[in-house]
PDB file of N, CA and C in Angstrom:
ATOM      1  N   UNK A   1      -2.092   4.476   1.518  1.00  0.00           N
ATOM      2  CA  UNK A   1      -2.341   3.652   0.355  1.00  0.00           C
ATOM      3  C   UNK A   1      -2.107   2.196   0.725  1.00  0.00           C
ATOM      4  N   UNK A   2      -2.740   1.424  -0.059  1.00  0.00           N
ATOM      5  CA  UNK A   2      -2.445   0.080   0.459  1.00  0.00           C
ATOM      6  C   UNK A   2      -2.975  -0.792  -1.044  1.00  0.00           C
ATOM      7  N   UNK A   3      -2.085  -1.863  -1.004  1.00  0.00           N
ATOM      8  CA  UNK A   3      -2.407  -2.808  -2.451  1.00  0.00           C
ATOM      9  C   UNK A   3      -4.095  -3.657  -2.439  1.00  0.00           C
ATOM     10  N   UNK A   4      -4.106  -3.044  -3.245  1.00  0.00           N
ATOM     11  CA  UNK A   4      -5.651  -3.892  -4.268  1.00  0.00           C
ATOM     12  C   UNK A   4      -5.484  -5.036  -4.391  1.00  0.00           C
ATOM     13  N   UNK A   5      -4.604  -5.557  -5.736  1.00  0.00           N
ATOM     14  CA  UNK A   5      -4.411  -6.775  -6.165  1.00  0.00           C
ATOM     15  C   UNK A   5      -3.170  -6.743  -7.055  1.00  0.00           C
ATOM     16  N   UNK A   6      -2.919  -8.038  -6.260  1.00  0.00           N
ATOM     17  CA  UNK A   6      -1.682  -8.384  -6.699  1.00  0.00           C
ATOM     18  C   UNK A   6      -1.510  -8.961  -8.009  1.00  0.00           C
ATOM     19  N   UNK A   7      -0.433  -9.691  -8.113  1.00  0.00           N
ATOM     20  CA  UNK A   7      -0.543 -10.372 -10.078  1.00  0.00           C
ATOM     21  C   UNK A   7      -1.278 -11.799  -9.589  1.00  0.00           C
ATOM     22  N   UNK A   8      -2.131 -12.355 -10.519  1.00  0.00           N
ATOM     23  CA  UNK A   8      -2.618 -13.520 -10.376  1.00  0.00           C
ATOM     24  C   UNK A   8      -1.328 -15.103 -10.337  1.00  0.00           C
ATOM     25  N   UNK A   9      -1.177 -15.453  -9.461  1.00  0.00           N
ATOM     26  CA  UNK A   9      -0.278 -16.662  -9.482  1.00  0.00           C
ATOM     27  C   UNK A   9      -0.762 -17.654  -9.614  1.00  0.00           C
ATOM     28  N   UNK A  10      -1.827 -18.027  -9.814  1.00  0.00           N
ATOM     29  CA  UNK A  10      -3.444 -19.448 -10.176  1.00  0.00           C
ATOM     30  C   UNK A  10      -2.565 -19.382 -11.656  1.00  0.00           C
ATOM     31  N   UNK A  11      -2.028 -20.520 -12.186  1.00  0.00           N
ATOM     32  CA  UNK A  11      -2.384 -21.093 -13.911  1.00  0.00           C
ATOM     33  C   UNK A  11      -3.602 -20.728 -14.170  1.00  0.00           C
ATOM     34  N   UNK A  12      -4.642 -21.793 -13.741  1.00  0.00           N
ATOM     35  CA  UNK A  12      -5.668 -22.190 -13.881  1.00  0.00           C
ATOM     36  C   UNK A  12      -6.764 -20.913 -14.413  1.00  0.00           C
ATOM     37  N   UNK A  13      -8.208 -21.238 -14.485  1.00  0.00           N
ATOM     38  CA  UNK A  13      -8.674 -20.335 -14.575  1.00  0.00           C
ATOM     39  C   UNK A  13      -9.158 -19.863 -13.446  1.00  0.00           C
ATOM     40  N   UNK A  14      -8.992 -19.878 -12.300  1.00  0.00           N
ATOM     41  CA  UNK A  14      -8.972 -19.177 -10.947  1.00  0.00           C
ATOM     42  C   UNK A  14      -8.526 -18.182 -10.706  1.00  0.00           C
ATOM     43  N   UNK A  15      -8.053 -17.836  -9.812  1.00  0.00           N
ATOM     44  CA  UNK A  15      -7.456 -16.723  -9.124  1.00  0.00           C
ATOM     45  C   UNK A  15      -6.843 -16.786  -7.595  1.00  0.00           C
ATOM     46  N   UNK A  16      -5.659 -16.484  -7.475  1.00  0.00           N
ATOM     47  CA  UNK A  16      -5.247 -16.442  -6.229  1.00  0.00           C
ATOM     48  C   UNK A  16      -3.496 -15.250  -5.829  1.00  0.00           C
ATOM     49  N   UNK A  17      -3.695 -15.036  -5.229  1.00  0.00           N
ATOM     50  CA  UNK A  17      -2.485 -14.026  -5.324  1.00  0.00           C
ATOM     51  C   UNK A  17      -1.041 -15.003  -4.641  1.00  0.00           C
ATOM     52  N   UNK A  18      -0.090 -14.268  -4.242  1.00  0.00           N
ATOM     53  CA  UNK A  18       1.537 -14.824  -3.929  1.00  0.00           C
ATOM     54  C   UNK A  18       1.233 -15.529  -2.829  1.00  0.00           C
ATOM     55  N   UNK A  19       0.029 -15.283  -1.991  1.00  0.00           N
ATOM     56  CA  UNK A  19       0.128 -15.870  -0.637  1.00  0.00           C
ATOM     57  C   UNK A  19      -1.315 -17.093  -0.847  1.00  0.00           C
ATOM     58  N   UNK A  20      -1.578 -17.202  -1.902  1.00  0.00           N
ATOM     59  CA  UNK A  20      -2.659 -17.963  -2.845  1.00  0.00           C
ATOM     60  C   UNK A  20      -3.974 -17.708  -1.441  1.00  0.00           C
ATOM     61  N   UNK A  21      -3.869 -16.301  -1.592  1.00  0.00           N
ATOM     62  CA  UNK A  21      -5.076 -15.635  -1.191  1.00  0.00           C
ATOM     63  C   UNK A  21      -5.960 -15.040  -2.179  1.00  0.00           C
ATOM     64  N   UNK A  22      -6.959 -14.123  -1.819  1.00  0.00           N
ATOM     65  CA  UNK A  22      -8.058 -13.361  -3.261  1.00  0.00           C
ATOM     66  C   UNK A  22      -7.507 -12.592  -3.502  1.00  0.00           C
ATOM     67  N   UNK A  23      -6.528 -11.488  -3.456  1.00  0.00           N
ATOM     68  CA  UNK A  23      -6.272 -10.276  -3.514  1.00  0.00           C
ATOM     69  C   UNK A  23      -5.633 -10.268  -4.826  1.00  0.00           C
ATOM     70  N   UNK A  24      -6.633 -10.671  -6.047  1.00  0.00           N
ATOM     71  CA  UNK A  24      -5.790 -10.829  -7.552  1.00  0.00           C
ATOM     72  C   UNK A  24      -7.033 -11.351  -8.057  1.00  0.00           C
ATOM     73  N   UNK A  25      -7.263 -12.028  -9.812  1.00  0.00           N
ATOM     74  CA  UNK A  25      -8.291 -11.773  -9.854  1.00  0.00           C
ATOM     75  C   UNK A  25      -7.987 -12.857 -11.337  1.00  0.00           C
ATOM     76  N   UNK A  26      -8.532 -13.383 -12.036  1.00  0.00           N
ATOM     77  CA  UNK A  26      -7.907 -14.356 -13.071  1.00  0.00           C
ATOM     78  C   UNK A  26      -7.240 -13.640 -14.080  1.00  0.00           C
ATOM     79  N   UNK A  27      -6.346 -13.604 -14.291  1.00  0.00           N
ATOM     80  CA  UNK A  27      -5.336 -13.275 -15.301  1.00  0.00           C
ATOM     81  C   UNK A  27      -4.450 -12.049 -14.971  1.00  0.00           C
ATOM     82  N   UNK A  28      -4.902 -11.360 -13.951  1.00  0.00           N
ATOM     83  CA  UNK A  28      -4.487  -9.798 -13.636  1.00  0.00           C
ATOM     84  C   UNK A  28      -2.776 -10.376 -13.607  1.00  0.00           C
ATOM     85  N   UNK A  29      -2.388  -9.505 -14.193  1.00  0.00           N
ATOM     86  CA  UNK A  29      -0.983  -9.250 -14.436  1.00  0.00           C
ATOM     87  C   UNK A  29      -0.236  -8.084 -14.071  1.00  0.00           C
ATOM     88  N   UNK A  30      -0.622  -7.072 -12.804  1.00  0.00           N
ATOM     89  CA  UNK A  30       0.122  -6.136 -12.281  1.00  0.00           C
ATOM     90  C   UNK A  30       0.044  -6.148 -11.115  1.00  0.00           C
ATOM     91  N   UNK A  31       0.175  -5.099 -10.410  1.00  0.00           N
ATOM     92  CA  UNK A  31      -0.138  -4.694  -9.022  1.00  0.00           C
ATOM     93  C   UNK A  31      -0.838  -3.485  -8.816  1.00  0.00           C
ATOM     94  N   UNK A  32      -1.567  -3.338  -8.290  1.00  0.00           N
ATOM     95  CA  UNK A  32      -2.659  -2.300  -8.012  1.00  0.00           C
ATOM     96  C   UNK A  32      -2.549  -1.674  -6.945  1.00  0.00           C
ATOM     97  N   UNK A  33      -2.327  -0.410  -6.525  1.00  0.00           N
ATOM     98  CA  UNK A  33      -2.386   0.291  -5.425  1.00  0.00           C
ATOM     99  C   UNK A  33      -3.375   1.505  -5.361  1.00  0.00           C
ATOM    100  N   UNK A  34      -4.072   1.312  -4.271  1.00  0.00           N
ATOM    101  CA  UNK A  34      -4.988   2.123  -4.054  1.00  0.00           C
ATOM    102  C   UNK A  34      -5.028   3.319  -2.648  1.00  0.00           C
ATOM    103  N   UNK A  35      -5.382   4.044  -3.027  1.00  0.00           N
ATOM    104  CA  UNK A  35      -5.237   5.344  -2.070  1.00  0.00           C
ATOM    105  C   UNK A  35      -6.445   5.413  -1.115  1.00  0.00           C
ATOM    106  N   UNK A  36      -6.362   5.697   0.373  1.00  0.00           N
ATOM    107  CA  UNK A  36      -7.524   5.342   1.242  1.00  0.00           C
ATOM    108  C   UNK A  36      -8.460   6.547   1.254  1.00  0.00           C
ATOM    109  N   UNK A  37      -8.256   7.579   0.263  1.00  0.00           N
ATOM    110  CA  UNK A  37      -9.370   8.693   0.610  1.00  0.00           C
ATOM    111  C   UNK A  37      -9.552   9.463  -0.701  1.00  0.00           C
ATOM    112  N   UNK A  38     -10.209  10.298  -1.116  1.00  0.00           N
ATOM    113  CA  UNK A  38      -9.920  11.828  -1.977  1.00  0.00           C
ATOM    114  C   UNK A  38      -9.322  12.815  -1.328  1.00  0.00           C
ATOM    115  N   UNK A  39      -9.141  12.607   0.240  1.00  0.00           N
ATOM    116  CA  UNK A  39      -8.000  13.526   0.632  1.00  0.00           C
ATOM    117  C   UNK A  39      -6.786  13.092   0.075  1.00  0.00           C
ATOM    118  N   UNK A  40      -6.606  12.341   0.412  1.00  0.00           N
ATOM    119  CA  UNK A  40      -5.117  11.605  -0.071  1.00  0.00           C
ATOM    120  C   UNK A  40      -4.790  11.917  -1.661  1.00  0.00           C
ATOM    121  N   UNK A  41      -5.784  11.515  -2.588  1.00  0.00           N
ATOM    122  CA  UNK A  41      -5.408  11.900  -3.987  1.00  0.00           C
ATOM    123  C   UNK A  41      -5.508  13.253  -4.308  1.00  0.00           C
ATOM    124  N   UNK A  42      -6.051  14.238  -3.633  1.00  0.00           N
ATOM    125  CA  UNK A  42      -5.391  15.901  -3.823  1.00  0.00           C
ATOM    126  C   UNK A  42      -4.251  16.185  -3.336  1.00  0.00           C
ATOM    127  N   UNK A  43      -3.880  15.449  -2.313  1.00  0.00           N
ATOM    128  CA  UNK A  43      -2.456  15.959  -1.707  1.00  0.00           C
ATOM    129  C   UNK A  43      -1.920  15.287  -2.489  1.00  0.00           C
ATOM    130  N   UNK A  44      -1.684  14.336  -3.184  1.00  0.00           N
ATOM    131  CA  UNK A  44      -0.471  13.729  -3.868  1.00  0.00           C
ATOM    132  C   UNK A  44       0.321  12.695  -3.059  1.00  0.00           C
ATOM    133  N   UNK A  45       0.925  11.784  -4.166  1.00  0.00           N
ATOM    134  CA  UNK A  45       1.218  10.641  -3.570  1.00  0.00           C
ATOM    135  C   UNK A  45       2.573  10.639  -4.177  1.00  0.00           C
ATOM    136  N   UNK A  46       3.751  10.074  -3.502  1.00  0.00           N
ATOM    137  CA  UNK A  46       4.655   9.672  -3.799  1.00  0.00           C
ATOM    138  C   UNK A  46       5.232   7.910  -3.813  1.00  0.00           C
ATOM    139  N   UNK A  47       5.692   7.637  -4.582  1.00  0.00           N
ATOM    140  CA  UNK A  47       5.360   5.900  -4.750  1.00  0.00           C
ATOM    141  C   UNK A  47       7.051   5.410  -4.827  1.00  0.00           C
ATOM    142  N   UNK A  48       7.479   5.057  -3.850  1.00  0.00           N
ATOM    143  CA  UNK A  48       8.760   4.383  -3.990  1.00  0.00           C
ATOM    144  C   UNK A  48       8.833   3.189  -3.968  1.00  0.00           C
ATOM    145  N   UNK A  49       9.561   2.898  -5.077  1.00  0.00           N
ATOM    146  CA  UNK A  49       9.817   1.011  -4.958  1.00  0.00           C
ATOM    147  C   UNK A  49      11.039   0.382  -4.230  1.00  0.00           C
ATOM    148  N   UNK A  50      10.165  -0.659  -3.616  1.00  0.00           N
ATOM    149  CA  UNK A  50      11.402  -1.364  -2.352  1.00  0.00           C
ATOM    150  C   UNK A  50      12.017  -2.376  -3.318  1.00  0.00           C
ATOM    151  N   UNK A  51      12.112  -2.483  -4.565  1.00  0.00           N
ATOM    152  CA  UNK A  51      13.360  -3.300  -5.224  1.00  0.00           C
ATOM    153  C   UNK A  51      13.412  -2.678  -6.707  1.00  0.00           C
ATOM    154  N   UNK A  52      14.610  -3.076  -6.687  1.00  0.00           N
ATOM    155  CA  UNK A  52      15.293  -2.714  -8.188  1.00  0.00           C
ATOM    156  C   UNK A  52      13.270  -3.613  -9.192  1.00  0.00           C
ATOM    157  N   UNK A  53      13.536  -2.722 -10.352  1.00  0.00           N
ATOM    158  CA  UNK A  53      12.366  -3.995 -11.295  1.00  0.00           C
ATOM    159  C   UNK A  53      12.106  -2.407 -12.449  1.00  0.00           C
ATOM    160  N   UNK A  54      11.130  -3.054 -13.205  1.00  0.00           N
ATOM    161  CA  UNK A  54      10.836  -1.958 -14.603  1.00  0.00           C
ATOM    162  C   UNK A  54       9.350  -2.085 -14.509  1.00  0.00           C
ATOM    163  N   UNK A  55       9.010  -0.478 -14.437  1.00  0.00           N
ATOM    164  CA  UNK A  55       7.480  -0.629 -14.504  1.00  0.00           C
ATOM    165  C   UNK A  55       7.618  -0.735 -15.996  1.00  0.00           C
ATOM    166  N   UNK A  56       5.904  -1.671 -16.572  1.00  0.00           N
ATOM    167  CA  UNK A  56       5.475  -2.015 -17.551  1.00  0.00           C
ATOM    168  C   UNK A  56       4.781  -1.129 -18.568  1.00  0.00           C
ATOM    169  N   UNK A  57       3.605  -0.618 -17.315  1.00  0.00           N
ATOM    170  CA  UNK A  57       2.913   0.106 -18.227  1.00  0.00           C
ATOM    171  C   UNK A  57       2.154   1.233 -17.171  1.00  0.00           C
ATOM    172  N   UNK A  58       1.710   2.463 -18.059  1.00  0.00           N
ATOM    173  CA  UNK A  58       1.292   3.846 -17.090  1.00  0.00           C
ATOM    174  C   UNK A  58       0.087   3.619 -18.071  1.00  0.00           C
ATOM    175  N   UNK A  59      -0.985   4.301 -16.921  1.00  0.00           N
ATOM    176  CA  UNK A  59      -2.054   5.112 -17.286  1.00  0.00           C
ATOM    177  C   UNK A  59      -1.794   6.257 -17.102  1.00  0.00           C
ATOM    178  N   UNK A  60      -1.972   6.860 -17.880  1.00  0.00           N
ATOM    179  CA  UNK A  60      -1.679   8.793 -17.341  1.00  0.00           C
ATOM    180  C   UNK A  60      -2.373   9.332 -18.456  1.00  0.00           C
ATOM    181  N   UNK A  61      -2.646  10.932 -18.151  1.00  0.00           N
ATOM    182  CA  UNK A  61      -3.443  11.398 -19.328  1.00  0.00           C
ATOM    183  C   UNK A  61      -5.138  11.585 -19.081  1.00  0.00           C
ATOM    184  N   UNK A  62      -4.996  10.999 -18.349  1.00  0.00           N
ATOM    185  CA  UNK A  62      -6.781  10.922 -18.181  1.00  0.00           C
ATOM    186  C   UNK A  62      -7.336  10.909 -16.740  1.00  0.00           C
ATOM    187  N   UNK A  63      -8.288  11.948 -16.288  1.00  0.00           N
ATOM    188  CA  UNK A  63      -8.727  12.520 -15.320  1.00  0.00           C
ATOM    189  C   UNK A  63      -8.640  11.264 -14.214  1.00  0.00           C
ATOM    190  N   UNK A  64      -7.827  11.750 -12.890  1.00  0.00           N
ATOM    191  CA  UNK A  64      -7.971  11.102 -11.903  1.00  0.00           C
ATOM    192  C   UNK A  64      -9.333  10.788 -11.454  1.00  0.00           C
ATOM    193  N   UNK A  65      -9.817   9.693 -11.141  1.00  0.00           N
ATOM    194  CA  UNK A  65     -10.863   9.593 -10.302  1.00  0.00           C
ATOM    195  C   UNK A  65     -10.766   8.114  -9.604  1.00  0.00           C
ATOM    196  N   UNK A  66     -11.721   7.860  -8.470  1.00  0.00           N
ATOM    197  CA  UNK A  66     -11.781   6.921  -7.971  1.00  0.00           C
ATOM    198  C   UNK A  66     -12.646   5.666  -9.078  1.00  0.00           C
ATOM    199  N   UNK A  67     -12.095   4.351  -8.671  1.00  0.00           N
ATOM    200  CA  UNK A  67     -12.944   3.330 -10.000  1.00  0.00           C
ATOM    201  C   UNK A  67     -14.962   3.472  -9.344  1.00  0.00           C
ATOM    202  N   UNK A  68     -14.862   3.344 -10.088  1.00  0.00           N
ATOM    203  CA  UNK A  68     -16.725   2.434 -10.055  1.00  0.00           C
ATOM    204  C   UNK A  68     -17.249   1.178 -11.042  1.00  0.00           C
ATOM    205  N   UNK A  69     -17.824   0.216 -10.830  1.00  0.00           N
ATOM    206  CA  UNK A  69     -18.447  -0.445 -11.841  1.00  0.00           C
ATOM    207  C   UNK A  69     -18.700   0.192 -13.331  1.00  0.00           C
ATOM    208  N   UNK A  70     -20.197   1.618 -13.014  1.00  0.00           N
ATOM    209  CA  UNK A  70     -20.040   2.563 -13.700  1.00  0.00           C
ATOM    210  C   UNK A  70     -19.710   2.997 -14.690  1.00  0.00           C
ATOM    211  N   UNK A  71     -18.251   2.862 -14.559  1.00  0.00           N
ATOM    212  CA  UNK A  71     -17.290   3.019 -15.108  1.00  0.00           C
ATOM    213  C   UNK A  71     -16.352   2.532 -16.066  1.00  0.00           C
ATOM    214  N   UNK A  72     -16.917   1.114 -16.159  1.00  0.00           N
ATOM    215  CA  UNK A  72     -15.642   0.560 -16.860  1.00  0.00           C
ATOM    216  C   UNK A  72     -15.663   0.390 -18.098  1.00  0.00           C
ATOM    217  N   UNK A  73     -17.281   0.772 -18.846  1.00  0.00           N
ATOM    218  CA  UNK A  73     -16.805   0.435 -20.133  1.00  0.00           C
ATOM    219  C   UNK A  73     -16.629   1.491 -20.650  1.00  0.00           C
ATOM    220  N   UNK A  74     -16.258   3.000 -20.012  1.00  0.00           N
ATOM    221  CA  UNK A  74     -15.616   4.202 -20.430  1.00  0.00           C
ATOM    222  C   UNK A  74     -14.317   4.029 -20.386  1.00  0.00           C
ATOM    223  N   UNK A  75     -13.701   3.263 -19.226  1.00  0.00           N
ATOM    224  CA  UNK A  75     -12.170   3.135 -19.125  1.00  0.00           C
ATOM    225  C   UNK A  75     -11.638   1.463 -19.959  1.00  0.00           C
ATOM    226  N   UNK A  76     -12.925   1.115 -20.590  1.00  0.00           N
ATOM    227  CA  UNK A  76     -11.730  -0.392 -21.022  1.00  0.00           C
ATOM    228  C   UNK A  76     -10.756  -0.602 -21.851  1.00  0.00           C
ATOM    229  N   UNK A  77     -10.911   0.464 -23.029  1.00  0.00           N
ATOM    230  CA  UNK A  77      -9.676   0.530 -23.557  1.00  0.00           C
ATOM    231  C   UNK A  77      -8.002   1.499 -23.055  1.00  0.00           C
ATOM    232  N   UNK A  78      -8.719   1.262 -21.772  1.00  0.00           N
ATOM    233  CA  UNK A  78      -7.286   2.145 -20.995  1.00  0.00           C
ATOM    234  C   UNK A  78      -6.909   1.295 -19.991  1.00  0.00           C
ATOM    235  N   UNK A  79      -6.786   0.185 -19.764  1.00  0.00           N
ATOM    236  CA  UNK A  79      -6.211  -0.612 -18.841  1.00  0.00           C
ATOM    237  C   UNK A  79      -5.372  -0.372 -19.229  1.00  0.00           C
ATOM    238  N   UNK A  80      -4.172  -0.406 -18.014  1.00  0.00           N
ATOM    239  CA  UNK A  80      -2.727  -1.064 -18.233  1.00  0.00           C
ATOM    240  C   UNK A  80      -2.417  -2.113 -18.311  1.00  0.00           C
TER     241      UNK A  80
END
């Protein structure tokens, strides 16, 4: 697994992540981790955090799948 995007650190209406690189997106306010296969998401993932902190918010409940464009105006009222 490896991170998507990070929280947006740009004020502005831009975008730039902690290292005011792209990996974030204008306004995104979490962290995103993504899994490198559909092998990987049948075996299961275990997610440990390297510091004390409070997750915010879960998606759960609703069929795993990988994102697509496709997709999003089935999932928009399910962002976290």
């Amino acid at each position: 697994m490896f991170i998507q995007n990070y929280v947006d650190a740009d004020p502005s209406e831009g975008a730039a992540d902690f290292t005011c690189g792209a990996l974030s997106y204008d306004g995104h306010q979490g962290t995103d981790i993504t899994l490198t296969s559909g092998l990987a998401a049948l075996e299961g993932v275990v997610v440990t955090p390297v510091a004390p902190g409070v997750m915010r918010r879960l998606r759960d409940g609703v069929e795993d799948q990988f994102f697509s464009t496709t997709q999003m105006s089935r999932i928009a009222a399910m962002e976290c």
